[in-house]
C-alpha atoms as a PDB file:
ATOM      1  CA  UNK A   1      12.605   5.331 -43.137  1.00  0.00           C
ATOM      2  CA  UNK A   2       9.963   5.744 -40.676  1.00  0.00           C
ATOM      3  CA  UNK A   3       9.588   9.382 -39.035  1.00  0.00           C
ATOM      4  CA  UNK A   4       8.756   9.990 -35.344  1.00  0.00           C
ATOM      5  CA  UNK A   5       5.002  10.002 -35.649  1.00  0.00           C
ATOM      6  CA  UNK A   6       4.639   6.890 -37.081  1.00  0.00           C
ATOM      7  CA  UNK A   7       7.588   5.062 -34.121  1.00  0.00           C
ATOM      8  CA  UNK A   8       5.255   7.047 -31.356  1.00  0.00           C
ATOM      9  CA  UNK A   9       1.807   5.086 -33.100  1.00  0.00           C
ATOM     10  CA  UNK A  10       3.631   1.786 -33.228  1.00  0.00           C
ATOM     11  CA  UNK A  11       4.835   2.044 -29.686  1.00  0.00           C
ATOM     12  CA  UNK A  12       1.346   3.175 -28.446  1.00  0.00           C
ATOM     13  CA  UNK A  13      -0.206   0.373 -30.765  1.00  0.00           C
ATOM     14  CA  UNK A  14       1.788  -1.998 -28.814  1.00  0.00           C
ATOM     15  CA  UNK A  15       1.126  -0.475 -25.119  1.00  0.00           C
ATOM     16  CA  UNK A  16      -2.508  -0.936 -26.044  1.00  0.00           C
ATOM     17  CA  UNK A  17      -2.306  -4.469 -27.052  1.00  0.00           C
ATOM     18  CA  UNK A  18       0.137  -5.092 -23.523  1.00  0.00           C
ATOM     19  CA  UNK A  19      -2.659  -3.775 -21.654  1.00  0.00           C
ATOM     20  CA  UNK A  20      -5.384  -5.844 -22.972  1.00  0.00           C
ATOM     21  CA  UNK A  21      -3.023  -9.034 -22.059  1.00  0.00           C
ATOM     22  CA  UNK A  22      -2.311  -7.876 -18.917  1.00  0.00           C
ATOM     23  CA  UNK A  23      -6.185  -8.097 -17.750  1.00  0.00           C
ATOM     24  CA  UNK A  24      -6.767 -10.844 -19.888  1.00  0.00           C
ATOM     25  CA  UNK A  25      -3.759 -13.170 -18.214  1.00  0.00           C
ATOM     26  CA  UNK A  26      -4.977 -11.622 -15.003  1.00  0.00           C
ATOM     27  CA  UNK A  27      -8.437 -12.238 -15.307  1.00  0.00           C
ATOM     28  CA  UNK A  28      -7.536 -16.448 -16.643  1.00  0.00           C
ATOM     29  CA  UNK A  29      -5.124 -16.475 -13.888  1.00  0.00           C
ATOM     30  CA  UNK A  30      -6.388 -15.371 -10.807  1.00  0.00           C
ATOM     31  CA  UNK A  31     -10.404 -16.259 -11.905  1.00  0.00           C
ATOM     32  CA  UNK A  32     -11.110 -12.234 -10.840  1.00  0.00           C
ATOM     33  CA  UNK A  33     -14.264 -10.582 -11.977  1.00  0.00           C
ATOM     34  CA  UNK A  34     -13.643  -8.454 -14.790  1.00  0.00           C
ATOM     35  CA  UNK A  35     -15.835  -5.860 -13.179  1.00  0.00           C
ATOM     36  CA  UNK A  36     -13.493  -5.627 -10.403  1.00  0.00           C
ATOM     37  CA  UNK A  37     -10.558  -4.475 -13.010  1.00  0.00           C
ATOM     38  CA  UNK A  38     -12.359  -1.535 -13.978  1.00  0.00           C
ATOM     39  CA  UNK A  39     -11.377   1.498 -12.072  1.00  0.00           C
ATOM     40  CA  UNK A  40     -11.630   4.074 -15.562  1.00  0.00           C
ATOM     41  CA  UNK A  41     -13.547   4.147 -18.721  1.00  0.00           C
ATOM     42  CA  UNK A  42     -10.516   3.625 -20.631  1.00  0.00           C
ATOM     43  CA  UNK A  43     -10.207  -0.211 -19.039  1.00  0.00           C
ATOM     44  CA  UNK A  44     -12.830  -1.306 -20.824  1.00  0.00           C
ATOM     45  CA  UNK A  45     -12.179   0.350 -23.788  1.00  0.00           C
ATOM     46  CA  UNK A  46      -8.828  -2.044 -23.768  1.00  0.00           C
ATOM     47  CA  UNK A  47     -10.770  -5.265 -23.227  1.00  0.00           C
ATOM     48  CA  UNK A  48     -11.921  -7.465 -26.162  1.00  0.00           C
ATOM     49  CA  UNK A  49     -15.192  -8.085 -27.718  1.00  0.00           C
ATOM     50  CA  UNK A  50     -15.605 -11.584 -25.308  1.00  0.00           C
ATOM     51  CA  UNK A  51     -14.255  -9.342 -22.604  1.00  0.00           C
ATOM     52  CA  UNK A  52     -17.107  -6.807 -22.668  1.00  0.00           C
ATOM     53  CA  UNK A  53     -19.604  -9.786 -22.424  1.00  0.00           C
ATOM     54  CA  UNK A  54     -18.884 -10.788 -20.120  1.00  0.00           C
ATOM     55  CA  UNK A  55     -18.163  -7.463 -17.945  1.00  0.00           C
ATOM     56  CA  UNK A  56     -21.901  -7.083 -19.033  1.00  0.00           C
ATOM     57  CA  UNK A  57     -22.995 -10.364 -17.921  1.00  0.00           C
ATOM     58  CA  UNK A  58     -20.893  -9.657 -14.638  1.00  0.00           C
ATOM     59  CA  UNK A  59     -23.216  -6.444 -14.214  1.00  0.00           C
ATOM     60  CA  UNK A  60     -26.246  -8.185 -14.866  1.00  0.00           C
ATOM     61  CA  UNK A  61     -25.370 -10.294 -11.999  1.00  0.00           C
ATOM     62  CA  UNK A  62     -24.362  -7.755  -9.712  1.00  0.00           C
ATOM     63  CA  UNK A  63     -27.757  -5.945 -10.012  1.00  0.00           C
ATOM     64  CA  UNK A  64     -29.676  -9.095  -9.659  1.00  0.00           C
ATOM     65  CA  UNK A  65     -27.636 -10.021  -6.506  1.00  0.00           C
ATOM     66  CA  UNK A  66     -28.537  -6.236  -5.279  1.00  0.00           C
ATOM     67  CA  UNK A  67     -32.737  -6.721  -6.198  1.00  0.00           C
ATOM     68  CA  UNK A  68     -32.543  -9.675  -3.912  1.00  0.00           C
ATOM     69  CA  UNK A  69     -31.030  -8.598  -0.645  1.00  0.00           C
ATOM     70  CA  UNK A  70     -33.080  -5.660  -0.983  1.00  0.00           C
ATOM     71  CA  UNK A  71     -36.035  -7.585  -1.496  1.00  0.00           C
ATOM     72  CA  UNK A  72     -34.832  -9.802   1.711  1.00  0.00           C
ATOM     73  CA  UNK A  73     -34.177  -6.768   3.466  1.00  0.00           C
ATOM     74  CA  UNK A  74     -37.928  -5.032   2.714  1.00  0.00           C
ATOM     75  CA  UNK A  75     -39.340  -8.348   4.142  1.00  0.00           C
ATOM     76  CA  UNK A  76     -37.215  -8.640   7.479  1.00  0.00           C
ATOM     77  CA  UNK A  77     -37.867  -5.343   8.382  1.00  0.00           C
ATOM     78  CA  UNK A  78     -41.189  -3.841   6.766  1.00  0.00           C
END
């Protein structure tokens, strides 16, 4: 028979997993930037190894897109 400890491990075992599909389905579904999911550290602890790529490739992105309008802005108005 399986004591309390050991139900309460399962039961977070299995929220863990639900939250990983649940950003997962959302992210296939609606075509959302991971990036945009993360609102805590603990989000992308839940995410998968192909997840976190990406979120870093996503980042990547999102500081390249920042160099360049800077860079535009520097030249329009310096």
């Amino acid at each position: 028979m399986k004591n309390s400890n050991q139900i309460a491990s399962q039961e977070e075992i299995l929220e863990k997993v639900e939250d990983t599909k649940e950003i997962k389905i959302s992210n296939q579904e609606n075509n959302i930037k991971i990036l945009d999911q993360i609102k805590e550290t603990s989000d992308i602890k839940k995410l998968t190894d192909k997840q976190k790529e990406q979120l870093a490739q996503e980042i990547r992105e999102e500081i390249i897109d920042t160099r360049k309008f800077d860079t535009f802005l520097i030249k329009k108005f310096c």
